[in-house]
Protein backbone atom coordinates (compact mmCIF):
# COMPACT_ATOMS: atom_id res chain seq x y z
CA UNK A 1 60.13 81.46 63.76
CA UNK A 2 61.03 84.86 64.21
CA UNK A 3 58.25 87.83 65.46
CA UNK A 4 57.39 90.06 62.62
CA UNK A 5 58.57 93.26 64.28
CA UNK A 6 60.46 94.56 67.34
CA UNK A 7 58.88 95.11 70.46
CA UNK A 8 58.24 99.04 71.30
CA UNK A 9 59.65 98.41 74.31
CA UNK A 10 63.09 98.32 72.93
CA UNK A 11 62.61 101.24 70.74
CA UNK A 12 61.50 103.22 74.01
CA UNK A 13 64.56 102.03 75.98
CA UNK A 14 66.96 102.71 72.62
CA UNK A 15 65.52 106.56 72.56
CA UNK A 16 65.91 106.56 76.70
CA UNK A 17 69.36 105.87 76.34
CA UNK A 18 70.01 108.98 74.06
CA UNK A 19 67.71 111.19 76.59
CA UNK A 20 69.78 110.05 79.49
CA UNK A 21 73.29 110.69 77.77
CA UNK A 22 71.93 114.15 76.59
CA UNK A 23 70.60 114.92 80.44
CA UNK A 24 73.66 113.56 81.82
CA UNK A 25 75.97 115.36 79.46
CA UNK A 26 73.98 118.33 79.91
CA UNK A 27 74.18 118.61 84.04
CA UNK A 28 77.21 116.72 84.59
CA UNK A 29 79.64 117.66 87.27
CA UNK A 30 82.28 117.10 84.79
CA UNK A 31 83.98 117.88 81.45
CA UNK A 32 85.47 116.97 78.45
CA UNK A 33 87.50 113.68 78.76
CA UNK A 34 91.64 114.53 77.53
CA UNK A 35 90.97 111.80 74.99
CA UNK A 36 87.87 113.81 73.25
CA UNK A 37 89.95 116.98 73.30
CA UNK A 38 92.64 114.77 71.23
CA UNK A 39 89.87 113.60 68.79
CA UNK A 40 88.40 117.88 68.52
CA UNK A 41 92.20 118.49 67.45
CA UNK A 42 92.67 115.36 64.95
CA UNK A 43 89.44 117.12 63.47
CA UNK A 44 90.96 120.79 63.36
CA UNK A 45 94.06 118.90 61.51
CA UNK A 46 92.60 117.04 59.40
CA UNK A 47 95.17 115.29 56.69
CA UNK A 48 92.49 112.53 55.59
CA UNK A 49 95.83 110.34 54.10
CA UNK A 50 98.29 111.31 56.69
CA UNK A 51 97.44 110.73 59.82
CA UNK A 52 98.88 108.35 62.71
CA UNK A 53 95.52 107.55 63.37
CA UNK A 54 91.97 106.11 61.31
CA UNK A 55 90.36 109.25 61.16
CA UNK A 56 86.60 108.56 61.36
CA UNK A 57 86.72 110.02 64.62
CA UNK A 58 88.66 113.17 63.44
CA UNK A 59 85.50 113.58 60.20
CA UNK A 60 82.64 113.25 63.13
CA UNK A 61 84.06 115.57 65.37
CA UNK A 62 84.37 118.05 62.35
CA UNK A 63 81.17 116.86 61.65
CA UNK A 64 79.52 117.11 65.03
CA UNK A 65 80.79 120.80 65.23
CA UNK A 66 79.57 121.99 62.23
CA UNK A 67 76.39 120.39 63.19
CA UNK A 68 75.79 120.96 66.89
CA UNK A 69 78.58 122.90 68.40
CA UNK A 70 81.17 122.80 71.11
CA UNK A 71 78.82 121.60 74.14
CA UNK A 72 79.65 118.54 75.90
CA UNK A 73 76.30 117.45 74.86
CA UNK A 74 76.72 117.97 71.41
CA UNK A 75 79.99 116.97 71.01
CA UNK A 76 78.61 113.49 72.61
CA UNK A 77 75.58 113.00 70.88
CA UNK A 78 76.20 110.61 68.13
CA UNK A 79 78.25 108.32 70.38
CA UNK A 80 74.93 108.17 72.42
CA UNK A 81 73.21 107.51 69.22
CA UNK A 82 75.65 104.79 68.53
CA UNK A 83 74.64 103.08 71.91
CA UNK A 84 70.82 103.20 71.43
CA UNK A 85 71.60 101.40 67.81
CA UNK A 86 73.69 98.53 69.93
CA UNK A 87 70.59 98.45 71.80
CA UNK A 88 67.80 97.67 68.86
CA UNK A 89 70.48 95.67 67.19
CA UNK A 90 70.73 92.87 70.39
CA UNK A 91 67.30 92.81 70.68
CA UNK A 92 66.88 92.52 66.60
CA UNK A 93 69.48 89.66 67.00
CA UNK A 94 67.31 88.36 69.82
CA UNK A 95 64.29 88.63 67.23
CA UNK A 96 65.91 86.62 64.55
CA UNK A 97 66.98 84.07 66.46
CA UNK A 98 63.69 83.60 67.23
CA UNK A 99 63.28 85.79 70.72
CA UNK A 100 59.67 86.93 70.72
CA UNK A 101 59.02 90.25 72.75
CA UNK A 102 60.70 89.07 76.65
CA UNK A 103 63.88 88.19 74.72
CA UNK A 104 64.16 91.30 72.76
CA UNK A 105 63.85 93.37 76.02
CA UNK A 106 65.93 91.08 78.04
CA UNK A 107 68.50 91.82 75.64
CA UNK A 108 68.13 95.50 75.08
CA UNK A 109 67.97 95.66 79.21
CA UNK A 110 71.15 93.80 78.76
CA UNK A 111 73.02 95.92 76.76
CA UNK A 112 71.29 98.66 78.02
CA UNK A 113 72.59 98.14 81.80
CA UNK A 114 75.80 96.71 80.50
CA UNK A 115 79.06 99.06 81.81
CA UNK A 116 81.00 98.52 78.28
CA UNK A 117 78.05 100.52 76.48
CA UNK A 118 77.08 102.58 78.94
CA UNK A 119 80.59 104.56 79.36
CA UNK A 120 81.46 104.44 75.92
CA UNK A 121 78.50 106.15 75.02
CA UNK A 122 79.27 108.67 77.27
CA UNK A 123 82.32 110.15 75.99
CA UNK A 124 82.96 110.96 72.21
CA UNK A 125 85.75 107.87 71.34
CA UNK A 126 85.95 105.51 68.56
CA UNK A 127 85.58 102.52 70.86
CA UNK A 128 81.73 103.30 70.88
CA UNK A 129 81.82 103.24 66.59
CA UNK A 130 84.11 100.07 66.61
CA UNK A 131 81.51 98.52 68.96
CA UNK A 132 79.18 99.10 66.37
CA UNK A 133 80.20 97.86 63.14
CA UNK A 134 81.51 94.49 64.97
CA UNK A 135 78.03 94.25 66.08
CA UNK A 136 76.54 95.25 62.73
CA UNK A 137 79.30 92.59 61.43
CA UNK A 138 77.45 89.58 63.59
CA UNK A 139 74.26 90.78 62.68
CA UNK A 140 75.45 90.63 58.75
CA UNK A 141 76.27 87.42 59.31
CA UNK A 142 72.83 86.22 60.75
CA UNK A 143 71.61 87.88 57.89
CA UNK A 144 73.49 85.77 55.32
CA UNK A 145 72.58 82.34 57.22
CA UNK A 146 69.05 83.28 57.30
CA UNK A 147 68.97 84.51 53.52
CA UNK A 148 72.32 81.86 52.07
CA UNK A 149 72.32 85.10 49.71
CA UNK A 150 75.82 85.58 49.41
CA UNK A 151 75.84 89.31 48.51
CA UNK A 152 75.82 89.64 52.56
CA UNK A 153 78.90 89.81 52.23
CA UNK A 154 79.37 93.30 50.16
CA UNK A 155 77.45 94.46 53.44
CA UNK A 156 79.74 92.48 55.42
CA UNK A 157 83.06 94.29 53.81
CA UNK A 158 81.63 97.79 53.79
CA UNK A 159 80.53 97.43 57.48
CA UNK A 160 84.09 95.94 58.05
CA UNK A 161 85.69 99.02 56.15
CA UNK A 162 84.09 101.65 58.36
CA UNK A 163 85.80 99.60 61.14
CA UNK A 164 88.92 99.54 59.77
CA UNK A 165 88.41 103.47 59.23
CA UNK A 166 87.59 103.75 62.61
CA UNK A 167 90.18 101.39 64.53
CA UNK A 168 92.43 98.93 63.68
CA UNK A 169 90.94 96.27 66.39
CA UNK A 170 88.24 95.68 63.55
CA UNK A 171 91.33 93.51 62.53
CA UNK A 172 90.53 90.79 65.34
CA UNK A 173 86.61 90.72 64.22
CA UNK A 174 88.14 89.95 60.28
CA UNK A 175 90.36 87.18 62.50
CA UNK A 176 87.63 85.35 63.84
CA UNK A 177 85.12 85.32 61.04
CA UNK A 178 88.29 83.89 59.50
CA UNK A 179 88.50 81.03 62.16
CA UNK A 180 84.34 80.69 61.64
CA UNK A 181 85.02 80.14 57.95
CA UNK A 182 87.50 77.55 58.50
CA UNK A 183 85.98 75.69 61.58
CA UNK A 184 82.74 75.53 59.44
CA UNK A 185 81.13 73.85 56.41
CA UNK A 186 80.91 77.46 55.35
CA UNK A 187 84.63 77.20 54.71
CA UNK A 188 82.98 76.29 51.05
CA UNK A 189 82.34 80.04 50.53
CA UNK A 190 86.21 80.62 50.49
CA UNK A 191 85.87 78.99 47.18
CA UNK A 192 83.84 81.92 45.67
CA UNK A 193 84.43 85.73 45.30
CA UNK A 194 82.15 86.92 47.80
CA UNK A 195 84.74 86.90 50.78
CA UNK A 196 87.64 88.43 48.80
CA UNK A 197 85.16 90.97 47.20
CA UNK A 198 84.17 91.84 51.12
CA UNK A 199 88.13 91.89 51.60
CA UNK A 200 88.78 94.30 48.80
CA UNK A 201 86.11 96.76 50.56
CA UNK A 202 87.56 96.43 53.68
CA UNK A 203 90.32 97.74 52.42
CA UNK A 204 89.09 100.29 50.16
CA UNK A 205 87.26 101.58 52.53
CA UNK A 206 89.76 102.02 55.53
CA UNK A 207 92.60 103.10 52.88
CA UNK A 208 93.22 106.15 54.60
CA UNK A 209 93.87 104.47 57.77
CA UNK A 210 96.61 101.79 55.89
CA UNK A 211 98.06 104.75 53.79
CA UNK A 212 98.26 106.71 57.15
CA UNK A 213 100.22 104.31 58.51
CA UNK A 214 102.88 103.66 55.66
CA UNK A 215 103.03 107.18 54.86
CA UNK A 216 104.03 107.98 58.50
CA UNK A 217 106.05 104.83 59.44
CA UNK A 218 103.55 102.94 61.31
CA UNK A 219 103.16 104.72 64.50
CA UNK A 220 100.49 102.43 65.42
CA UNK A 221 103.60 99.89 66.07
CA UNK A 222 105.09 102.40 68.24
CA UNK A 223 101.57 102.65 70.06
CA UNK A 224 101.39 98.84 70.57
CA UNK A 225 104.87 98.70 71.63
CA UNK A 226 103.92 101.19 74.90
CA UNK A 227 100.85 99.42 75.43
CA UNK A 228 103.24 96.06 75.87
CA UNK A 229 105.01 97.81 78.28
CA UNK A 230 103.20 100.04 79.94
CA UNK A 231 99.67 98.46 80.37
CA UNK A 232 99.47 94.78 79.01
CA UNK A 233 102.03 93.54 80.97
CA UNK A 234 99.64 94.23 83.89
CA UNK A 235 96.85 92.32 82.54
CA UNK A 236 96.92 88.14 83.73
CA UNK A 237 94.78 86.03 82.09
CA UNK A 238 92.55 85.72 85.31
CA UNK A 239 92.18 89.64 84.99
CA UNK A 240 90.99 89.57 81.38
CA UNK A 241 88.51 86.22 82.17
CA UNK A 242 86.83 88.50 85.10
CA UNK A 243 86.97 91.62 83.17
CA UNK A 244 84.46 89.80 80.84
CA UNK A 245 81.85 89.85 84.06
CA UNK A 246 82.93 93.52 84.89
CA UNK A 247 82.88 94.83 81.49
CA UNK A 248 79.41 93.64 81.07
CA UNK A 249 77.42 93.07 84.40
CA UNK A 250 77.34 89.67 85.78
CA UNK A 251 73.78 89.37 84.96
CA UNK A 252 74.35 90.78 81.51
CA UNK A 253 77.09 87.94 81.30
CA UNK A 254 75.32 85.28 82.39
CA UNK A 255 72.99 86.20 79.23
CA UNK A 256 75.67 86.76 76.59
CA UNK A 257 76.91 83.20 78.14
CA UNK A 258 74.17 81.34 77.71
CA UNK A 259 74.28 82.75 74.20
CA UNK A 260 77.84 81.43 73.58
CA UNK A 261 77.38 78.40 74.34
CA UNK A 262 74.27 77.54 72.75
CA UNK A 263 76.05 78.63 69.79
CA UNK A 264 78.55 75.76 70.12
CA UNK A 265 75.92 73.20 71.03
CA UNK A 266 72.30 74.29 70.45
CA UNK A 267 70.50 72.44 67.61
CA UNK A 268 68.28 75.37 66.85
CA UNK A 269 71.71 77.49 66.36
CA UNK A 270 73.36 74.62 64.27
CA UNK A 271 73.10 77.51 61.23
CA UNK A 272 74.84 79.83 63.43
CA UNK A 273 78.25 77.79 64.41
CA UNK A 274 79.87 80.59 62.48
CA UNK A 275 79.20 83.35 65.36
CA UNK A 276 80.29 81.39 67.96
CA UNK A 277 83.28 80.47 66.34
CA UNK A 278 83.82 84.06 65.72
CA UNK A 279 84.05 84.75 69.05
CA UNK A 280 86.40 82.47 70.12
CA UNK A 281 88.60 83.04 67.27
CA UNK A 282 88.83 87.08 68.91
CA UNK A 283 88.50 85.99 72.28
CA UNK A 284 91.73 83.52 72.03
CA UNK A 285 93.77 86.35 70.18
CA UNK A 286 92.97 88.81 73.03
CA UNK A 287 93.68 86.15 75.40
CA UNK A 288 96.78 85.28 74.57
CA UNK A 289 98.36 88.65 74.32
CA UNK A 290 97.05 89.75 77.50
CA UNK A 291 94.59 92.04 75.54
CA UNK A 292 92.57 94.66 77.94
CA UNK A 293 88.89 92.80 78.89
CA UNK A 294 87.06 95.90 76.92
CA UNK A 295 88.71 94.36 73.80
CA UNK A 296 86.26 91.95 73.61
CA UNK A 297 83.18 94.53 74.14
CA UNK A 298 81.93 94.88 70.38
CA UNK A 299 80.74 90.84 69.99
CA UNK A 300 79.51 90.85 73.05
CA UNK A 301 75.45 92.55 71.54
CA UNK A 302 75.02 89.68 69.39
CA UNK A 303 76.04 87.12 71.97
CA UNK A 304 73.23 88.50 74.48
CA UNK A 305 71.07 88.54 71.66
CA UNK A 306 71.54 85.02 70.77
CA UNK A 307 71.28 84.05 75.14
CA UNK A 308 68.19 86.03 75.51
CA UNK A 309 66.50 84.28 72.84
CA UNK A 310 67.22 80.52 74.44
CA UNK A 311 66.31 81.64 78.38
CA UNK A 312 62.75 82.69 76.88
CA UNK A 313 62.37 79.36 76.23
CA UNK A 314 63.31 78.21 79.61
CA UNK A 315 60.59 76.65 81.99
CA UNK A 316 56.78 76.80 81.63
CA UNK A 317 53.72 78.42 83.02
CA UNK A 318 54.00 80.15 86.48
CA UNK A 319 57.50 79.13 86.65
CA UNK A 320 58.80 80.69 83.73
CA UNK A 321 56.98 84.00 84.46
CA UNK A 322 59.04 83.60 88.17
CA UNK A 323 62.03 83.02 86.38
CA UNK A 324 61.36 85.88 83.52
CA UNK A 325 60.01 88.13 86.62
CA UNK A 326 63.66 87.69 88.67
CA UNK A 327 66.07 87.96 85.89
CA UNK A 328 64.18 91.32 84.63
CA UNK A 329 64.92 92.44 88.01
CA UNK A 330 68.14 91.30 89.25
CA UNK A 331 69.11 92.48 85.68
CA UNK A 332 67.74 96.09 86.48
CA UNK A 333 68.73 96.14 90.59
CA UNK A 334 71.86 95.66 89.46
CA UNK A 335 72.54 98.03 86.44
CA UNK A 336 70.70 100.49 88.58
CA UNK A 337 73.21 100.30 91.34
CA UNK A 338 76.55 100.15 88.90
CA UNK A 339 74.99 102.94 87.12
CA UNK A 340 76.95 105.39 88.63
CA UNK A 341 79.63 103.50 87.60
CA UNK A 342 78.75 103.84 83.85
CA UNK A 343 77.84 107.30 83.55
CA UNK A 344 79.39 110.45 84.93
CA UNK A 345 76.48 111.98 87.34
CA UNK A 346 77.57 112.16 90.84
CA UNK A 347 80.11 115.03 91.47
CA UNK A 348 83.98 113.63 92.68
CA UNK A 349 83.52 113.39 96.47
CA UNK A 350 80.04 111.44 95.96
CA UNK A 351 81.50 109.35 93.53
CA UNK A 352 84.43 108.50 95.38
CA UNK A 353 82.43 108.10 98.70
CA UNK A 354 79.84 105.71 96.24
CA UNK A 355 82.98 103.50 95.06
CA UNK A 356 84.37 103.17 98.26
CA UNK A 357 80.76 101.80 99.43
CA UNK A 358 80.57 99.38 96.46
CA UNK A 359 84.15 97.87 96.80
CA UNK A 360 84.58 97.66 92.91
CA UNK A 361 88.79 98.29 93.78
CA UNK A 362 88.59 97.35 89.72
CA UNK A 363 86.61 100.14 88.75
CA UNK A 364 89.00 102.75 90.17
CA UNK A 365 92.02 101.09 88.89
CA UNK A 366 94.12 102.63 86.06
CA UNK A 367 95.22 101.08 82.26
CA UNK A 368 99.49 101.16 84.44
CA UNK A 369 97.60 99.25 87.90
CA UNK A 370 97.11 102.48 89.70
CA UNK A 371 94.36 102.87 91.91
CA UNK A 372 92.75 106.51 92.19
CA UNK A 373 89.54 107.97 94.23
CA UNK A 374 87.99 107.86 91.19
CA UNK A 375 87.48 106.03 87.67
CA UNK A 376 90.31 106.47 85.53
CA UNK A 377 87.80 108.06 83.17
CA UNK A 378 86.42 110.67 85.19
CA UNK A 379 89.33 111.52 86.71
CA UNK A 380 90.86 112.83 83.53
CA UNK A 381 87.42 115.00 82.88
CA UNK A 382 87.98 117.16 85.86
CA UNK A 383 90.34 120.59 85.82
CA UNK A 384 91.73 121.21 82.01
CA UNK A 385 89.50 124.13 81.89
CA UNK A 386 91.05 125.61 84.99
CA UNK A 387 94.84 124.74 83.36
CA UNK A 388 93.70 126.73 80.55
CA UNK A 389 92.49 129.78 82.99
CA UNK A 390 95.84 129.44 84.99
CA UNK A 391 97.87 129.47 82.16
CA UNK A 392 96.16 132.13 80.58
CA UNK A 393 96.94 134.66 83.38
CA UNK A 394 100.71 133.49 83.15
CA UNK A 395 100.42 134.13 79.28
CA UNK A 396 98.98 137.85 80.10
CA UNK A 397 101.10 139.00 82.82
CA UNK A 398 103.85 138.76 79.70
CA UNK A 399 104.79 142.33 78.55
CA UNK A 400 103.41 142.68 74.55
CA UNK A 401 106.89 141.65 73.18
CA UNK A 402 106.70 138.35 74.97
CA UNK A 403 103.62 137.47 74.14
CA UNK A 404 104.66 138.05 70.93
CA UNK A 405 107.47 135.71 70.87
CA UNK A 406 105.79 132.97 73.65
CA UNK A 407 104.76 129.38 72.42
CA UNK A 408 102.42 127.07 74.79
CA UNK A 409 104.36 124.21 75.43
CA UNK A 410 102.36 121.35 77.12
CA UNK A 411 103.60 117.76 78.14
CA UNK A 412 100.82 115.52 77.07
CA UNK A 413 97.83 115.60 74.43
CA UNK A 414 95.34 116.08 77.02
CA UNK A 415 97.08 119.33 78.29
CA UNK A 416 98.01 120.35 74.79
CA UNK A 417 93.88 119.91 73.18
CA UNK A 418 91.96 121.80 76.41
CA UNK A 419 94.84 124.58 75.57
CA UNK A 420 93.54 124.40 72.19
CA UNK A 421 89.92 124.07 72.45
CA UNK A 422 89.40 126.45 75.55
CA UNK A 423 92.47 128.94 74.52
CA UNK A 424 91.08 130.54 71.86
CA UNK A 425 88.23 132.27 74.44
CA UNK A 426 91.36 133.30 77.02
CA UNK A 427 93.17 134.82 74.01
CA UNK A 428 95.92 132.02 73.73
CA UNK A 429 97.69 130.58 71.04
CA UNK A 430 98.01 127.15 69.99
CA UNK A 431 99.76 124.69 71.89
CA UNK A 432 102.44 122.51 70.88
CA UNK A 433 103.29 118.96 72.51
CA UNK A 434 105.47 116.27 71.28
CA UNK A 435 103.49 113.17 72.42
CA UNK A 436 102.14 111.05 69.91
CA UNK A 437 99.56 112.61 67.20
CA UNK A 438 100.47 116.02 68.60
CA UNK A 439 104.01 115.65 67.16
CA UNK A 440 102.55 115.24 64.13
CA UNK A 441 100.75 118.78 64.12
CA UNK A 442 104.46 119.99 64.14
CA UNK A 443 105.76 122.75 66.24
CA UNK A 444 104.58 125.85 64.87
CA UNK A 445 106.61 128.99 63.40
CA UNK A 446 107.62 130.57 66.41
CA UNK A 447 111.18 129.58 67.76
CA UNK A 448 110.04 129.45 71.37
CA UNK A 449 112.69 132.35 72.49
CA UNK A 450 109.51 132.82 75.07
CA UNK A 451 107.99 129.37 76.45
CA UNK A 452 105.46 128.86 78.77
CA UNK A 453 105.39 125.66 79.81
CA UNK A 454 102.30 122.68 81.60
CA UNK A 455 103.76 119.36 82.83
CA UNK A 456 107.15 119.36 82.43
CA UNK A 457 110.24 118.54 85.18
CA UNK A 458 112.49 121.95 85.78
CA UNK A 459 115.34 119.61 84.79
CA UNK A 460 113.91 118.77 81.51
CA UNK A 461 113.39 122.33 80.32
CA UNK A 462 116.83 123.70 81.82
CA UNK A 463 118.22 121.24 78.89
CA UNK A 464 116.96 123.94 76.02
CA UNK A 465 116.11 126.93 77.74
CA UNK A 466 118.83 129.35 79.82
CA UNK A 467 116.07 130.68 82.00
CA UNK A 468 113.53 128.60 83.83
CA UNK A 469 111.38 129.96 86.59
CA UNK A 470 107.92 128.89 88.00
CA UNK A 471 105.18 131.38 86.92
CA UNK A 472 101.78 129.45 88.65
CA UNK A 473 101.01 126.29 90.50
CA UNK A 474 98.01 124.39 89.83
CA UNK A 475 96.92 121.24 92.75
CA UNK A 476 93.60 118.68 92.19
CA UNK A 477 93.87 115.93 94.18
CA UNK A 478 90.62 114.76 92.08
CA UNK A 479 92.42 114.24 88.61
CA UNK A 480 94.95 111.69 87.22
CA UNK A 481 98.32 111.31 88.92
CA UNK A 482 100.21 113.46 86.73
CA UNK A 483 97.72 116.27 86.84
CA UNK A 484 97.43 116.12 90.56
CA UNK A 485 100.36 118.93 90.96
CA UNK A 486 101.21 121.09 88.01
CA UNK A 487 103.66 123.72 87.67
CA UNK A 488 103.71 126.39 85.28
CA UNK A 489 107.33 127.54 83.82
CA UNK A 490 108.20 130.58 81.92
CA UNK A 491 111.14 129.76 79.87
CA UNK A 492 113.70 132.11 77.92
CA UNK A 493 116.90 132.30 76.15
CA UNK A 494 116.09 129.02 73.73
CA UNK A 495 119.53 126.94 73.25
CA UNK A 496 117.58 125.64 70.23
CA UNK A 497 114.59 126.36 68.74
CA UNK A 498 112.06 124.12 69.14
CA UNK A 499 111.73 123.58 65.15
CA UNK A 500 115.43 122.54 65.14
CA UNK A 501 114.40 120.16 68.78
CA UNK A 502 111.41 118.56 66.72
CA UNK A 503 113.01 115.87 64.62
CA UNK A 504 114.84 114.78 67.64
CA UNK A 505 111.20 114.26 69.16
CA UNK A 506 109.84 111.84 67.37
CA UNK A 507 108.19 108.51 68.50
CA UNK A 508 107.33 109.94 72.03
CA UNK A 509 103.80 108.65 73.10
């Protein structure tokens, strides 16, 4: 039997993860992450049935702006908000499984602590968002078990089509309540219209993301096809079955375990075979292709929910308050001390000292197998804003008719949107970049007779300009490898214009 209501401790710890974000966001020692300066310019070029990319994230940072502003804390608020609704939904989850008020905090502590929530929502990406609806997906599906009203499932196809609008992983969720139907008596339901009306939504819903896609050629192929080559290929199988414990904490793993397997072979859970199914229908998909551990993030919520709920049961008397009393604080010693870990609050040296100390050689380790002095993450929020300044005093030192004339030409999106979102307050124009969504924002009206250019090889730019000489150099040994040592070129004397270069272009990520 389920409690009546959720415990306030869970709604305190849901509205402490927001405060923390916001403080955190508010005096951290770093910036923008290159990825949220991508999402800012998907917003600024918005083409709601064009784009390479599902463009939820594009609407919310439009959104966000027109709300709150520029601020690193406002531009990061609703993923925070996102993270404190994980929270209450593990712990609701927890609830209906019948979890009275230890389970429901156990959970929420788990989630809360838990390294895949934590960073996520930090930073303003999808992956927090596409954690959510999978996790509003299992919690759907609880929902219909507990109710056997079938109309769950319009819920279940609109939650799915916000997914869908928001990343195309929401694919692998749709795969494994697929294999739940099938490996289940509920296989029945296939029979009736609720599953194909929840399919039609799905794809209502994330239509712009499908028509995106066709419209454009399906550049998410091209996407995959780097991934393949440049990061999968790196990932064993033993990497991704440890990344589960990384990703999550092993004490929040041990919980989200428990809750997996008592799925499979718990009496009391009989009802629910269909989540645990689900699970393993993603988790052998991502397995198989040598899918990144984080992958598998969004079902984890539901799965601690479920764990939580059974180790409340476990023992009696003064025994189970020991065993409550030790898991509430190995859970807590140890999301204390990964904290740092999660969140972005001690500046570069610290961190990189704090790392060291730890001897997490994972956590430092890059998507290619590179290992840096810091986490991939922060590294690439440290020094765009500096780029910007540098470049800015190349861009003046022009004489007027250059400036006129001179096009920003940077190598890689992350360059390219701190040029754009920091540019306009240095007086520079918009950037242009050829690598992946950025060639879709086209290359401007200006025929780059005047180029200043951030990330390129001499070589390369010798191949379409007469006239290459370095104009600034930019070191930070703190950043991401190709950021570490950046020269600045000032290019004349075009061979071709960089509208007639463009076509040629294409593909690049």
């Amino acid at each position: 039997m389920k409690s009546d209501r959720i415990s306030s401790i869970v709604w305190v710890l849901a509205a402490g993860v927001i405060v923390l974000h916001v403080a955190v966001n508010i005096w951290s020692p770093y910036g923008f992450h290159r990825d949220e300066f991508l999402y800012l310019a998907m917003g600024e070029h918005l083409r709601f049935w064009r784009m390479d990319f599902p463009p939820f994230i594009a609407l919310i940072a439009d959104f966000t702006r027109w709300i709150f502003g520029d601020s690193l804390a406002a531009i990061r608020f609703f993923p925070a908000v996102a993270a404190a609704i994980l929270i209450w939904l593990s712990a609701d989850v927890a609830r209906r499984f019948g979890g009275e008020k230890f389970a429901q905090v156990l959970a929420a502590l788990s989630v809360f602590f838990a390294l895949i929530y934590l960073r996520p929502g930090a930073l303003f990406q999808p992956v927090i968002f596409d954690q959510l609806w999978w996790t509003l997906g299992c919690w759907i599906l609880i929902r219909w078990k507990q109710s056997e009203n079938p109309r769950w499932w319009i819920a279940l196809g609109i939650i799915m089509g916000l997914g869908l609008f928001t990343k195309f992983s929401i694919f692998l969720f749709g795969f494994g309540v697929l294999v739940g139907l099938l490996a289940t008596q509920e296989r029945r339901l296939l029979l009736t219209r609720w599953p194909w009306i929840a399919l039609a939504l799905t794809l209502l819903i994330g239509s712009p993301s499908i028509v995106g896609q066709i419209r454009l050629g399906f550049p998410a192929v091209g996407v995959m096809h780097t991934l393949q080559a440049e990061q999968f290929n790196h990932v064993s199988w033993f990497d991704f079955l440890l990344g589960q414990v990384l990703i999550l904490g092993l004490m929040s793993f041990a919980v989200a375990l428990v809750g997996i397997v008592a799925l499979f072979t718990s009496k009391r859970f009989a009802a629910f075979r269909i989540l645990g199914w689900t699970f393993l229908g993603a988790f052998a998909v991502l397995f198989l292709l040598h899918g990144k551990a984080y992958y598998l993030g969004p079902i984890y919520p539901a799965m601690i929910g479920a764990g939580a709920a059974v180790l409340e049961q476990v023992g009696a008397g003064r025994w189970r308050t020991a065993f409550r009393t030790a898991i509430v604080i190995l859970l807590v010693a140890g999301g204390l001390v990964t904290l740092p870990l999660g969140l972005p609050m001690l500046p570069p040296r610290q961190m990189a000292g704090y790392d060291q100390r730890l001897g997490v050689t994972a956590a430092v380790e890059t998507n290619s197998g590179d290992v840096l002095r810091l986490p991939q993450d922060y590294a690439d929020m440290l020094g765009w804003e500096d780029r910007v300044e540098v470049l800015a005093r190349v861009y003046q030192s022009l004489t007027p008719e250059q400036r006129a004339q001179a096009v920003i030409l940077a190598s890689n999106y992350g360059e390219a949107g701190a040029i754009d979102f920091f540019g306009p307050r240095y007086g520079l124009p918009h950037s242009i970049c050829f690598q992946g969504t950025y060639w879709f924002f086209g290359p401007g009206e200006k025929p780059g007779a005047v180029a200043i250019a951030i990330g390129f090889d001499k070589s390369d730019l010798l191949k379409n300009w007469r006239r290459v000489a370095p104009a600034a150099h930019i070191v930070n040994k703190w950043t991401v490898p190709e950021e570490q040592d950046l020269t600045i070129y000032l290019c004349e004397d075009e061979i071709k214009t960089v509208q007639e270069l463009w076509p040629s272009l294409a593909g690049r990520y």
